[in-house]
N, C-alpha and C. Protein backbone atom coordinates (compact mmCIF):
# COMPACT_ATOMS: atom_id res chain seq x y z
N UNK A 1 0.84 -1.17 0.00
CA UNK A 1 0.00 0.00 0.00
C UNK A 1 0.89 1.24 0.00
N UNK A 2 0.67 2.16 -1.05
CA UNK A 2 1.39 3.59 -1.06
C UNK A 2 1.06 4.12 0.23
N UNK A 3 2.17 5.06 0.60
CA UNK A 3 1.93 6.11 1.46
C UNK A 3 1.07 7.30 1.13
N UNK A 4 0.69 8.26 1.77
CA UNK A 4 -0.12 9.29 0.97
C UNK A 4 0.97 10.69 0.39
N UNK A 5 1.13 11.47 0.03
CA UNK A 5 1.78 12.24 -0.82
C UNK A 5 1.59 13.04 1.03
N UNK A 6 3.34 13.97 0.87
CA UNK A 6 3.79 14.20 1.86
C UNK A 6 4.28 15.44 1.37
N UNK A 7 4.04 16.52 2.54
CA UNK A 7 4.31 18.17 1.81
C UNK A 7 5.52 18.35 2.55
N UNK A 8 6.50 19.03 1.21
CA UNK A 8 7.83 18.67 2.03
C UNK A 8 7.82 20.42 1.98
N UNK A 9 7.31 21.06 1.69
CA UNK A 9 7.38 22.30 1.41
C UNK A 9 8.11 23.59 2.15
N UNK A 10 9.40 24.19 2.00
CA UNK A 10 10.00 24.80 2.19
C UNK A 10 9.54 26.02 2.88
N UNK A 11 10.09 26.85 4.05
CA UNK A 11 9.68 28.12 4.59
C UNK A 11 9.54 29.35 3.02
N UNK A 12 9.15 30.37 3.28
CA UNK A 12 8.38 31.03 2.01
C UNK A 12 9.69 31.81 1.46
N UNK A 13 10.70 32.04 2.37
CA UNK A 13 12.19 32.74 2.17
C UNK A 13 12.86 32.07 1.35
N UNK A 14 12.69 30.57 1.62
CA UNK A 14 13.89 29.77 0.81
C UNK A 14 13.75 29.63 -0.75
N UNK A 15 14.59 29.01 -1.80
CA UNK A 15 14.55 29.00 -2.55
C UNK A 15 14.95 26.90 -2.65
N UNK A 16 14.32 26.51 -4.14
CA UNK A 16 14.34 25.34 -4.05
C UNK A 16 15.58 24.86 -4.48
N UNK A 17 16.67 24.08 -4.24
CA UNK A 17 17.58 23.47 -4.37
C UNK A 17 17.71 22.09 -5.30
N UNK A 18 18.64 22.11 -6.69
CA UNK A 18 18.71 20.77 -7.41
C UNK A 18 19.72 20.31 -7.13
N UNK A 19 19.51 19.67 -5.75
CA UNK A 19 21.12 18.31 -4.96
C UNK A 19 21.26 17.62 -6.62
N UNK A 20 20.46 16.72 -7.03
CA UNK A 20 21.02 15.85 -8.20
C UNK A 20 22.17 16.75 -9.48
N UNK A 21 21.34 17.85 -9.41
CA UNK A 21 22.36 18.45 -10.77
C UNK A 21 23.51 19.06 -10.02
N UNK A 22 24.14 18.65 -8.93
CA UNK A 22 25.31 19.18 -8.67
C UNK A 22 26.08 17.94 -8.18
N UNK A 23 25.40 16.72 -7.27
CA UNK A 23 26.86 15.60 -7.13
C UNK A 23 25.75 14.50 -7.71
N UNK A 24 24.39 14.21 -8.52
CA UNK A 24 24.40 12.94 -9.49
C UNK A 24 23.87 12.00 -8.31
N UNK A 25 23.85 10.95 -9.00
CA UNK A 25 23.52 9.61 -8.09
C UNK A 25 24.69 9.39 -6.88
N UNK A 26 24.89 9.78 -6.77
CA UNK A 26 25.45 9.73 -5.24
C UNK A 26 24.43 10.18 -4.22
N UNK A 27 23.58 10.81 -4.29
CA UNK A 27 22.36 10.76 -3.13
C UNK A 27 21.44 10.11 -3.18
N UNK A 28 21.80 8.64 -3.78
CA UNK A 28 20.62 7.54 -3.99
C UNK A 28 20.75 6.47 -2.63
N UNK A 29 21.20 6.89 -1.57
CA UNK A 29 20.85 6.41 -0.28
C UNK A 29 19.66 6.56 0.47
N UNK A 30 19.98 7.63 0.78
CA UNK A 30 18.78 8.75 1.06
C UNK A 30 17.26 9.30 0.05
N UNK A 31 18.05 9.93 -0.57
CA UNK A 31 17.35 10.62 -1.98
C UNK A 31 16.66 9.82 -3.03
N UNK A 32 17.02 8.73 -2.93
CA UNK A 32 16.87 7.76 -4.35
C UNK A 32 15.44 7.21 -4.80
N UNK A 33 14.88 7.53 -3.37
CA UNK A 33 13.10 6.74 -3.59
C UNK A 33 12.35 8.12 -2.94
N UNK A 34 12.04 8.62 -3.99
CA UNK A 34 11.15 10.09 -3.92
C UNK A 34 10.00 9.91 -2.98
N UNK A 35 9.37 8.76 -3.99
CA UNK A 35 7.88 8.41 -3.12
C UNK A 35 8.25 7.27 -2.57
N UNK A 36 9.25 6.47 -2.02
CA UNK A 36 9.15 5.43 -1.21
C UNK A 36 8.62 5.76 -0.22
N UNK A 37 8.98 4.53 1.01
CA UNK A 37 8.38 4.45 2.02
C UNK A 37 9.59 4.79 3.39
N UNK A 38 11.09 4.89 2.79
CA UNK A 38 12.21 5.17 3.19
C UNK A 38 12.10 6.82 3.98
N UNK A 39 12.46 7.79 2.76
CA UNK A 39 12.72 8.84 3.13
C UNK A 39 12.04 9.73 1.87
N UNK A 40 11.75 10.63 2.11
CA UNK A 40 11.48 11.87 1.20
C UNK A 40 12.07 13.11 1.35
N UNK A 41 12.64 13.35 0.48
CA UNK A 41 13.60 14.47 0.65
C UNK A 41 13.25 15.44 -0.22
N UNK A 42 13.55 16.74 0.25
CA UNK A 42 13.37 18.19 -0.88
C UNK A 42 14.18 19.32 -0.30
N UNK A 43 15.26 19.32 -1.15
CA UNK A 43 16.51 20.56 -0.84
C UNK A 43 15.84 22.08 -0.90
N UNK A 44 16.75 22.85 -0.15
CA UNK A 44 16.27 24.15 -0.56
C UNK A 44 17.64 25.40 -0.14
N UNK A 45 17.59 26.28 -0.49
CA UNK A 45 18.85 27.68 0.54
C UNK A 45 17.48 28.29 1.21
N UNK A 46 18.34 28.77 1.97
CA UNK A 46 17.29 29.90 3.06
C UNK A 46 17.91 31.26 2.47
N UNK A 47 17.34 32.21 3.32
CA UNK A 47 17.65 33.68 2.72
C UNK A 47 19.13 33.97 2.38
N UNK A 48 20.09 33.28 3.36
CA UNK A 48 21.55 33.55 3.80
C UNK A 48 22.02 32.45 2.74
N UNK A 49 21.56 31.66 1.73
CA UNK A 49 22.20 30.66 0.91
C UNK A 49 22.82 29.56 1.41
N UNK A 50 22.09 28.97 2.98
CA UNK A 50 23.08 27.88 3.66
C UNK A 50 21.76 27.00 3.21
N UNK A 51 22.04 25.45 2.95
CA UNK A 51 21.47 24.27 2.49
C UNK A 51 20.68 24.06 4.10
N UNK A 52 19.74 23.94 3.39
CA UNK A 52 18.40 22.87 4.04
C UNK A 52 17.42 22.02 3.36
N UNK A 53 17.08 21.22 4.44
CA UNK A 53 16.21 20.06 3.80
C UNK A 53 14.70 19.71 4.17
N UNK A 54 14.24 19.34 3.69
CA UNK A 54 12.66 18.94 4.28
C UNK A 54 12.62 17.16 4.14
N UNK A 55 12.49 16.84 5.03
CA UNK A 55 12.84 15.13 5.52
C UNK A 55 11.85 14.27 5.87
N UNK A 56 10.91 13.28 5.12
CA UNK A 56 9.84 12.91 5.49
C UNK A 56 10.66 11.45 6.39
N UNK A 57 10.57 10.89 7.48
CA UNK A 57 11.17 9.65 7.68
C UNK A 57 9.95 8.40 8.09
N UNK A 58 10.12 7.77 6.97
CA UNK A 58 8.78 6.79 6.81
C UNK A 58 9.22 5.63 7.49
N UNK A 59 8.41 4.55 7.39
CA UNK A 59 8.07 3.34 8.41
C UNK A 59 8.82 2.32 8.03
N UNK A 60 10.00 2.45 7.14
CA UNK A 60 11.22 1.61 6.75
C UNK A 60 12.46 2.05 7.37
N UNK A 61 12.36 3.78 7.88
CA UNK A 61 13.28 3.99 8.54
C UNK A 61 13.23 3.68 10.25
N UNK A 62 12.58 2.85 10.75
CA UNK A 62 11.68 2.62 12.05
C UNK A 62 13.11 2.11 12.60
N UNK A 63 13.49 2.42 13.92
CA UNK A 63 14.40 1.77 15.22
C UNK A 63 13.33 1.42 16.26
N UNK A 64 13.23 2.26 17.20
CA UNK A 64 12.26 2.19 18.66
C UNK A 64 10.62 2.32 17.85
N UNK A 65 10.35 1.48 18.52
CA UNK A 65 8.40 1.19 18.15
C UNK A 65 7.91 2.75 17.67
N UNK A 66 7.48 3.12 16.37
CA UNK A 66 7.00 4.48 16.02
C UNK A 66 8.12 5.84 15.77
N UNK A 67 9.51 5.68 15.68
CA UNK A 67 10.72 6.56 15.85
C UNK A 67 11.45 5.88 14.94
N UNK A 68 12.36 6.88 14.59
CA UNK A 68 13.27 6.52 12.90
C UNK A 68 14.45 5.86 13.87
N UNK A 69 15.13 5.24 13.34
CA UNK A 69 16.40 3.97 13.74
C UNK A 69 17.33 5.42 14.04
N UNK A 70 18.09 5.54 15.20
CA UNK A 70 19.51 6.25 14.83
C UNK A 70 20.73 6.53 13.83
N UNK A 71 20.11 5.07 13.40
CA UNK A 71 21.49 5.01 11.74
C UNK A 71 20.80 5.65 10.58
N UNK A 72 19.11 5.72 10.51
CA UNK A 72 18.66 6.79 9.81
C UNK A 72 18.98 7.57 9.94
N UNK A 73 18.97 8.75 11.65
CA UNK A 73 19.04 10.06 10.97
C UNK A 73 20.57 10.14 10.98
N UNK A 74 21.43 9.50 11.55
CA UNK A 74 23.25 9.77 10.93
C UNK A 74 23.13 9.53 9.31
N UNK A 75 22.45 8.71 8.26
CA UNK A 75 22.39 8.59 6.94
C UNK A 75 22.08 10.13 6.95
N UNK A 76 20.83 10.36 7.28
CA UNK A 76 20.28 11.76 6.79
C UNK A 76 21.46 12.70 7.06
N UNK A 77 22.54 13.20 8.11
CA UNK A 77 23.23 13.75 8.27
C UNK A 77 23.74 13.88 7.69
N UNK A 78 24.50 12.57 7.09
CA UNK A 78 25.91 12.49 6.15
C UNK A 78 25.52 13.07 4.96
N UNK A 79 24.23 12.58 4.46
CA UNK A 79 23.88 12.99 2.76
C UNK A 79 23.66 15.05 3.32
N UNK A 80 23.19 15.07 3.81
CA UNK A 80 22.93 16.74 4.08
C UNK A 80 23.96 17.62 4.30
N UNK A 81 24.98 17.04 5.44
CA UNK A 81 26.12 17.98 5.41
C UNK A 81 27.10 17.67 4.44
N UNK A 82 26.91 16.98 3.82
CA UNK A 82 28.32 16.69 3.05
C UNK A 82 27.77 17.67 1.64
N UNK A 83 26.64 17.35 1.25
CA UNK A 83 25.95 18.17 0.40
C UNK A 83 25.91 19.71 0.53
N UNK A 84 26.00 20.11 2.27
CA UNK A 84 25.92 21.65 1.79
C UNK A 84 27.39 22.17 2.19
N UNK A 85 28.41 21.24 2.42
CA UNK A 85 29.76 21.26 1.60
C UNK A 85 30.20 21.55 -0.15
N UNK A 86 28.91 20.61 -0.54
CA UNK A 86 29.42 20.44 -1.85
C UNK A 86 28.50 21.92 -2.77
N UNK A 87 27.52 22.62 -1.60
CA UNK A 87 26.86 23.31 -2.60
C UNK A 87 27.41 24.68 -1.97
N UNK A 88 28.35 24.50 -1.21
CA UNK A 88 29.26 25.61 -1.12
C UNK A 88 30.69 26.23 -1.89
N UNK A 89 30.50 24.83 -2.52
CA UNK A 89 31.56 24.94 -3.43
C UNK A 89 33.13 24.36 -3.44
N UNK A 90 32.78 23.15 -2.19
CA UNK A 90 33.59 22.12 -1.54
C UNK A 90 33.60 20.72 -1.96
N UNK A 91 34.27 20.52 -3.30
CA UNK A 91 33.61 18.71 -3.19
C UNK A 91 34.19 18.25 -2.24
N UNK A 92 33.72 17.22 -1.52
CA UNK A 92 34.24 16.67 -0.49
C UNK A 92 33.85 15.25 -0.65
N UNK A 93 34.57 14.58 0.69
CA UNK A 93 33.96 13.04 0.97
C UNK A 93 33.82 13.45 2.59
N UNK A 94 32.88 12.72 2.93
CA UNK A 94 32.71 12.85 4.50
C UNK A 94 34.05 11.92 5.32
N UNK A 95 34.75 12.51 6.08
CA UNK A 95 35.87 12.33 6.64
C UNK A 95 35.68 11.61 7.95
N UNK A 96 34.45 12.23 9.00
CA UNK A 96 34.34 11.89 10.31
C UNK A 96 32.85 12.77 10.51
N UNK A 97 32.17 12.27 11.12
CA UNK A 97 30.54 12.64 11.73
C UNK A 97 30.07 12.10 13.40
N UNK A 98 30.10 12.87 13.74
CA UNK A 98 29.69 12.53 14.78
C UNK A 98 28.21 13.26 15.32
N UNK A 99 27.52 12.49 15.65
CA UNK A 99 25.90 13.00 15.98
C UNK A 99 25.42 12.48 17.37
N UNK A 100 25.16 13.94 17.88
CA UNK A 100 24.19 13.56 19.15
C UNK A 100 22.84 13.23 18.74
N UNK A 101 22.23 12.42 19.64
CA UNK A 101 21.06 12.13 19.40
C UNK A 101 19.73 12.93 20.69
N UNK A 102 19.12 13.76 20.52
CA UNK A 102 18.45 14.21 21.44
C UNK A 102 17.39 14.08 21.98
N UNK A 103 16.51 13.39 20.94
CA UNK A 103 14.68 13.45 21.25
C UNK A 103 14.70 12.11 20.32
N UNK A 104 13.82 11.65 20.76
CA UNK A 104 13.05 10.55 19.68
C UNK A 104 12.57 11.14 18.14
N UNK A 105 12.48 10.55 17.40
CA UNK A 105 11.86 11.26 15.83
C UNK A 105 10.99 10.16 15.38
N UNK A 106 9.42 10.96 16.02
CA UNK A 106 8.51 9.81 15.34
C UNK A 106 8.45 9.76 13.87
N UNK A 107 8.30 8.74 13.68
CA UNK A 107 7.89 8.43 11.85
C UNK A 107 6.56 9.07 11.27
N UNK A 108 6.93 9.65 10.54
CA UNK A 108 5.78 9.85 9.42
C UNK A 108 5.93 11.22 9.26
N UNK A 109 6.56 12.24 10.15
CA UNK A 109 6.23 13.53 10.15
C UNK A 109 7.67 13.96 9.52
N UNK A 110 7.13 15.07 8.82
CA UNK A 110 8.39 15.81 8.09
C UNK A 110 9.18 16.91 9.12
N UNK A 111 10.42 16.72 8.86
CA UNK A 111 11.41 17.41 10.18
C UNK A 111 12.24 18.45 8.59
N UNK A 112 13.11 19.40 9.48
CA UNK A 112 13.96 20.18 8.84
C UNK A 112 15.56 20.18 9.13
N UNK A 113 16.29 19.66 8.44
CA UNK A 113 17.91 19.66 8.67
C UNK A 113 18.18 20.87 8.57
N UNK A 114 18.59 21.57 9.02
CA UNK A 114 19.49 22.79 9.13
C UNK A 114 21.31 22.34 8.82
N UNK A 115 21.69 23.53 8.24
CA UNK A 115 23.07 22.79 8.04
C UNK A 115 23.56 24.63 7.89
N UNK A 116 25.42 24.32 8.54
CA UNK A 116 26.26 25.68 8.43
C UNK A 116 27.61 25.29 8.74
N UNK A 117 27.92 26.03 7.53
CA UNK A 117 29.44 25.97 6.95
C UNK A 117 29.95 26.46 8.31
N UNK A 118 31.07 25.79 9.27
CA UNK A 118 31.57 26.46 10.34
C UNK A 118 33.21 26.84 9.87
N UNK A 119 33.49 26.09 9.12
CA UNK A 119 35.37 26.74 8.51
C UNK A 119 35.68 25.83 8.04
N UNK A 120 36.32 26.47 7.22
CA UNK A 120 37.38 25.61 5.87
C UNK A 120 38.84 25.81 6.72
N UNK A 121 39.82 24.88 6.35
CA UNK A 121 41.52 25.44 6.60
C UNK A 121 41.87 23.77 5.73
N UNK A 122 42.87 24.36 4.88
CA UNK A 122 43.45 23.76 3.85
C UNK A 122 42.49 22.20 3.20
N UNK A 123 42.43 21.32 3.13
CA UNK A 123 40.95 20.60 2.77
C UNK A 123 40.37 19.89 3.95
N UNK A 124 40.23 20.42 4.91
CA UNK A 124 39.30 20.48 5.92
C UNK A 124 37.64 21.50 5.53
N UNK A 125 36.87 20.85 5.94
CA UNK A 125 35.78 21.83 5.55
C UNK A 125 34.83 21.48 7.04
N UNK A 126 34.83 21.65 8.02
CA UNK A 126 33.92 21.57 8.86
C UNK A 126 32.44 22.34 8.75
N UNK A 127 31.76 21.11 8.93
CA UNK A 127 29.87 21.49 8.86
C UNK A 127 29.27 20.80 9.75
N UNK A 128 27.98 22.08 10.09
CA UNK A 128 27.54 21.37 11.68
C UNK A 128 25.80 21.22 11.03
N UNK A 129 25.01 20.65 11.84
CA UNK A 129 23.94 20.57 11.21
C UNK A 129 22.89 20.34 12.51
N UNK A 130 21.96 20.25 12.38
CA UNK A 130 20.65 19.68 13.36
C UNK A 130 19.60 19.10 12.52
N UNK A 131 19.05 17.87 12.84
CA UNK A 131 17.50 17.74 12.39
C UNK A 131 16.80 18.41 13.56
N UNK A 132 15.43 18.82 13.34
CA UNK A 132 14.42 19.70 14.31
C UNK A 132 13.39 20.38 13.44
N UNK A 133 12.49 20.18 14.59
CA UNK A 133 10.71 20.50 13.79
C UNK A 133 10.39 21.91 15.27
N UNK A 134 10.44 23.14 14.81
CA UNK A 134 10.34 23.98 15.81
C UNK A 134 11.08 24.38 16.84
N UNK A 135 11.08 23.85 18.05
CA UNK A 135 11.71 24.05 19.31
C UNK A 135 12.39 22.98 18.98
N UNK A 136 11.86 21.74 18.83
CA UNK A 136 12.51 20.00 19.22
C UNK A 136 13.76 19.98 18.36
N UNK A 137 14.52 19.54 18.75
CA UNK A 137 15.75 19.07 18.01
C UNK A 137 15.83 17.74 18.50
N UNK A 138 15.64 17.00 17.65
CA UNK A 138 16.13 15.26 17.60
C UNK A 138 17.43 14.70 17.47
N UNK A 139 18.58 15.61 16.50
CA UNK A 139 19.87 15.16 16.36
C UNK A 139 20.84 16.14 16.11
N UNK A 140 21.59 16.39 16.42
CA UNK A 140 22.96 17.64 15.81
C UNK A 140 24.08 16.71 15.79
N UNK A 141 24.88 17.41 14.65
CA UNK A 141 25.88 16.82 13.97
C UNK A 141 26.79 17.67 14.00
N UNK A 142 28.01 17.08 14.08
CA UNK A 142 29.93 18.02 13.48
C UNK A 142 30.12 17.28 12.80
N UNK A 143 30.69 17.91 11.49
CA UNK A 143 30.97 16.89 10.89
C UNK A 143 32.49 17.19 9.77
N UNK A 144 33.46 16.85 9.93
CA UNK A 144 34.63 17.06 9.39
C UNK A 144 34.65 16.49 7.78
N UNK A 145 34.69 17.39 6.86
CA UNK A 145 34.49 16.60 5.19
C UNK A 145 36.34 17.57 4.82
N UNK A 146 36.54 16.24 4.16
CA UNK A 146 37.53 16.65 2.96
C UNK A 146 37.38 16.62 1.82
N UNK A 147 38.30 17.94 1.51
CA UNK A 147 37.94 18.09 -0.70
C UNK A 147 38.91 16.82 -0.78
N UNK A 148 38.16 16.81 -2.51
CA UNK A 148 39.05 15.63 -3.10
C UNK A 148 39.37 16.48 -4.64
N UNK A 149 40.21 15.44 -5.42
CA UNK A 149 40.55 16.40 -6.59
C UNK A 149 39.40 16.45 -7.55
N UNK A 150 39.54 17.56 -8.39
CA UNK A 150 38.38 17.97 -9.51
C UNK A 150 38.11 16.54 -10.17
N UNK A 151 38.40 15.62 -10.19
CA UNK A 151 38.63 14.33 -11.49
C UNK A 151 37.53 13.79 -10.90
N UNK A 152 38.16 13.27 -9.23
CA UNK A 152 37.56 12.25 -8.37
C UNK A 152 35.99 13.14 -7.94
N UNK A 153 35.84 14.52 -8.18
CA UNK A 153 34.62 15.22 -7.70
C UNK A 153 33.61 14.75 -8.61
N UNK A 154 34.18 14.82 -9.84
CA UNK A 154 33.69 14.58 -11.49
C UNK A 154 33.26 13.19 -11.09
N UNK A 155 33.60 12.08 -11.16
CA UNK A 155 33.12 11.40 -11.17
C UNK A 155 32.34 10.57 -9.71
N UNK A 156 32.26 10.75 -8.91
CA UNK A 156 31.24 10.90 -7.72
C UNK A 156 29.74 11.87 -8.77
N UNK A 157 30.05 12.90 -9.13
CA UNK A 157 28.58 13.68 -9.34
C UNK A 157 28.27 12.74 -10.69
N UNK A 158 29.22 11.23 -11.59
CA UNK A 158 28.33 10.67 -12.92
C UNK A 158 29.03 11.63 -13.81
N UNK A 159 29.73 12.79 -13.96
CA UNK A 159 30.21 13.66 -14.63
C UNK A 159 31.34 13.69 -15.65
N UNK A 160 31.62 12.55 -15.82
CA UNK A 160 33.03 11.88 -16.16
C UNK A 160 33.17 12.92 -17.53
C-alpha cells in the first residue's frame, strides 16, 4: 500500500535546491526513492544561501516502536552535510561525523535539517547541522568533510 503524498514544502524565504544536478547519483541512499516508504527528501537555501532540507522519515526507517532507527538520521546527516559542503563549493567526501542524538523522531512527520558551513583550513571543511521540527531538536551533527581532486569530484557527481 502507497503512502499518501507528503508536503515537504520549504519556509516562504527559501529557494528550491537541485542536490542531483550538482553531485548525481550519489544521493541515492537517502534521496533515491522520492515516493518510497524510506525517506522523502526536498533541498532548498534559506535567505543567507546555507542548504536545508525537508525530511519525510517513513516506516522503513523505524528503530524504537513508532521513531526513525539512529542510523537513519546519521544517513540523513551524512547525505545533508556533506551536500551543503558540496553546494558551497567544496567537493568533499565525509571524513568523520559525529551526531548527538536528542529526542526521539517519530515516523511519518516531516522534520527540517538545518546545516552551516563552520570553517574551511586547507581541505578540511567543517559542517555542523541539526535535524528539528520547531523548538525540538532530535539530532545535531559536526561533521569534518575533505575536498578531493576535480577528477575524483567529477566522477562521484556521474560527470566523467
Amino acid at each position: 500500500m502507497a503512502m499518501p503524498p507528503v508536503d515537504l514544502s520549504g519556509e516562504s524565504s527559501w529557494t528550491e535546491f537541485d542536490a542531483p544536478s550538482l553531485v548525481g547519483a550519489s544521493l541515492r541512499f537517502v534521496s533515491g526513492e522520492p515516493e518510497g516508504d524510506r525517506y522523502r527528501v526536498r533541498y532548498f537555501r534559506n535567505a543567507e544561501g546555507a542548504l536545508r532540507a525537508r525530511i519525510w522519515f517513513g516506516p522503513e526507517t523505524e528503530g524504537p516502536p513508532g521513531h526513525a532507527h539512529g542510523g537513519s538520521m546519521a544517513a540523513v546527516m551524512d547525505e545533508v552535510l556533506g551536500l551543503a559542503a558540496w553546494a558551497a563549493g567544496y567537493p568533499i567526501v565525509v571524513g568523520n561525523l559525529n551526531v548527538d542524538f536528542r529526542n526521539l523522531l517519530p515516523l511519518q512527520q516531516v522534520v527540517t535539517v538545518e546545516s552551516e558551513i563552520l570553517s574551511t583550513s586547507g581541505r578540511k571543511v567543517m559542517v555542523r547541522g541539526r535535524i528539528c521540527n520547531g523548538d525540538t531538536v532530535y539530532a545535531e551533527a559536526d561533521c569534518l568533510c575533505i575536498t578531493i581532486p576535480e577528477q575524483a569530484a567529477a566522477e562521484l557527481a556521474g560527470k566523467h
